[in-house]
Protein backbone atom coordinates (compact mmCIF):
# COMPACT_ATOMS: atom_id res chain seq x y z
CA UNK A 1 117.20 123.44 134.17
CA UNK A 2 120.69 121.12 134.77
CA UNK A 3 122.10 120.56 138.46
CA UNK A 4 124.89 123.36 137.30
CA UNK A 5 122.02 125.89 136.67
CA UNK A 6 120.23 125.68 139.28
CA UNK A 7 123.31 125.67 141.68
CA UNK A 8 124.23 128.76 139.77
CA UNK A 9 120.93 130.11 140.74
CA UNK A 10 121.18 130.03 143.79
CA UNK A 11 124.63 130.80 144.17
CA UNK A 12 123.22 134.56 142.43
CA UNK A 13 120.96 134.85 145.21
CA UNK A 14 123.05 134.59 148.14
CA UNK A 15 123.39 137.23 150.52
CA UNK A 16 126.72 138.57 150.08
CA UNK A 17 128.33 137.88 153.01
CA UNK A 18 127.50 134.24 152.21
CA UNK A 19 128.59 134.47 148.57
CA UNK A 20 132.36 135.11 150.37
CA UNK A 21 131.71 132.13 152.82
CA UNK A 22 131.47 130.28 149.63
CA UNK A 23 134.35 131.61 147.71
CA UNK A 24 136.17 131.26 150.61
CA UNK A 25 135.46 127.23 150.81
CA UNK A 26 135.90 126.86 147.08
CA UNK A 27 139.13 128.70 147.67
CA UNK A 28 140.36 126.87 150.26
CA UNK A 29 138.96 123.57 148.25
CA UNK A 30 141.22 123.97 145.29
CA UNK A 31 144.14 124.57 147.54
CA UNK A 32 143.44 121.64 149.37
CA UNK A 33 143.24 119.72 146.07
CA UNK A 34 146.06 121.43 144.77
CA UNK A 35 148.62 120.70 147.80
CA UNK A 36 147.40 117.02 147.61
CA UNK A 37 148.39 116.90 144.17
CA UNK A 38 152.03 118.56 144.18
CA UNK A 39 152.84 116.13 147.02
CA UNK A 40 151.81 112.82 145.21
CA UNK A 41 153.45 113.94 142.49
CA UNK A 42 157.00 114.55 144.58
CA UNK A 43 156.11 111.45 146.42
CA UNK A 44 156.56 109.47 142.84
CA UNK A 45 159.33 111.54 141.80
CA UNK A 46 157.87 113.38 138.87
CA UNK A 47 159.08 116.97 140.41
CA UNK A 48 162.61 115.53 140.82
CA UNK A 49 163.52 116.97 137.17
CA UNK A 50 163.04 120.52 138.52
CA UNK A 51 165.46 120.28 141.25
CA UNK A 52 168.03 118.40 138.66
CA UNK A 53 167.14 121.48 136.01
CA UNK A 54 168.19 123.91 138.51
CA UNK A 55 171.39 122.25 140.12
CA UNK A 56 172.02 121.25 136.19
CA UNK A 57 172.85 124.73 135.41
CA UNK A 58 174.72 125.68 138.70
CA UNK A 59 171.62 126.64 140.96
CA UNK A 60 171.66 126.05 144.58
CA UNK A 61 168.77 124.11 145.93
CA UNK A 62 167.46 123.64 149.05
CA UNK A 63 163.98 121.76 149.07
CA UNK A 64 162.28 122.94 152.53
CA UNK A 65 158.84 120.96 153.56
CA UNK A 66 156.45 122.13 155.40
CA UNK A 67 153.50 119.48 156.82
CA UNK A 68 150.97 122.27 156.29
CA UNK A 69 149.21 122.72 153.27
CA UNK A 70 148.87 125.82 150.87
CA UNK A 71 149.23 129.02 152.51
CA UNK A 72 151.02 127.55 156.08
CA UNK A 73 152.59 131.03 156.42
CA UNK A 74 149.06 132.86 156.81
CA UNK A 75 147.52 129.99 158.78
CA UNK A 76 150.38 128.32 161.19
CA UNK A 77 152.26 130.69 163.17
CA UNK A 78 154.72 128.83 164.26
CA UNK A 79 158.63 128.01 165.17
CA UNK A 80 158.85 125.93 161.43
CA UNK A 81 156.58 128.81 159.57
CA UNK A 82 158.80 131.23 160.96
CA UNK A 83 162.25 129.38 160.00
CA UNK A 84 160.88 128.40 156.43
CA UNK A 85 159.86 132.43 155.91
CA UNK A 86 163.28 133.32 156.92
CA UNK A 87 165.38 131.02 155.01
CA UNK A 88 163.36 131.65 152.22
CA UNK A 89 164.58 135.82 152.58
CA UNK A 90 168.28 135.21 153.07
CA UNK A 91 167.78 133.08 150.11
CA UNK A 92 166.25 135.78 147.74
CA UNK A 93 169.00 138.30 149.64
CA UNK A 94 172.13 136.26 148.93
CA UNK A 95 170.80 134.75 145.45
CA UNK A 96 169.17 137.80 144.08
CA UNK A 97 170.77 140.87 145.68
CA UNK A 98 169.13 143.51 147.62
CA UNK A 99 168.37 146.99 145.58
């Protein structure tokens, strides 16, 4: 039986309120992983030719960072979560029209 296998094994055995536990951390793993990625990729520039796409073909653009990770919304209630959420509304209201 391989490492994988076995993990797998035991994985199918857990309880289920520790199967969750261990989404959850795999979850919050990728995301993690993820969010690292995406910034050291702005950091060297390679996202730049979205933002010059967009303004390109009239867009507005407003790039608005957050030092949280994945998710800040759900998991930092605060002043700059709160601002971000907001500007990010009046954006989709004046850009895409209320029905």
């Amino acid at each position: 039986m391989t490492k994988v296998q076995e993990i797998q094994a035991a994985i199918e055995s857990l309880p289920r309120e520790e199967y969750v536990r261990l989404r959850q951390w795999f979850s919050e793993r990728d995301w993690e992983q993820w969010d690292k990625q995406i910034e050291a990729d702005s950091e060297a520039g390679k996202l730049d030719f979205l933002i010059n796409e967009a303004t390109s073909k009239g867009a507005k653009v407003e790039l608005l960072v957050h030092p949280g990770g994945h998710s800040f919304d759900v998991v930092d209630d605060s002043e700059d979560s709160r601002a971000i959420i907001k500007k990010t509304l009046e954006f989709f209201q004046v850009h895409l029209g209320t029905h």
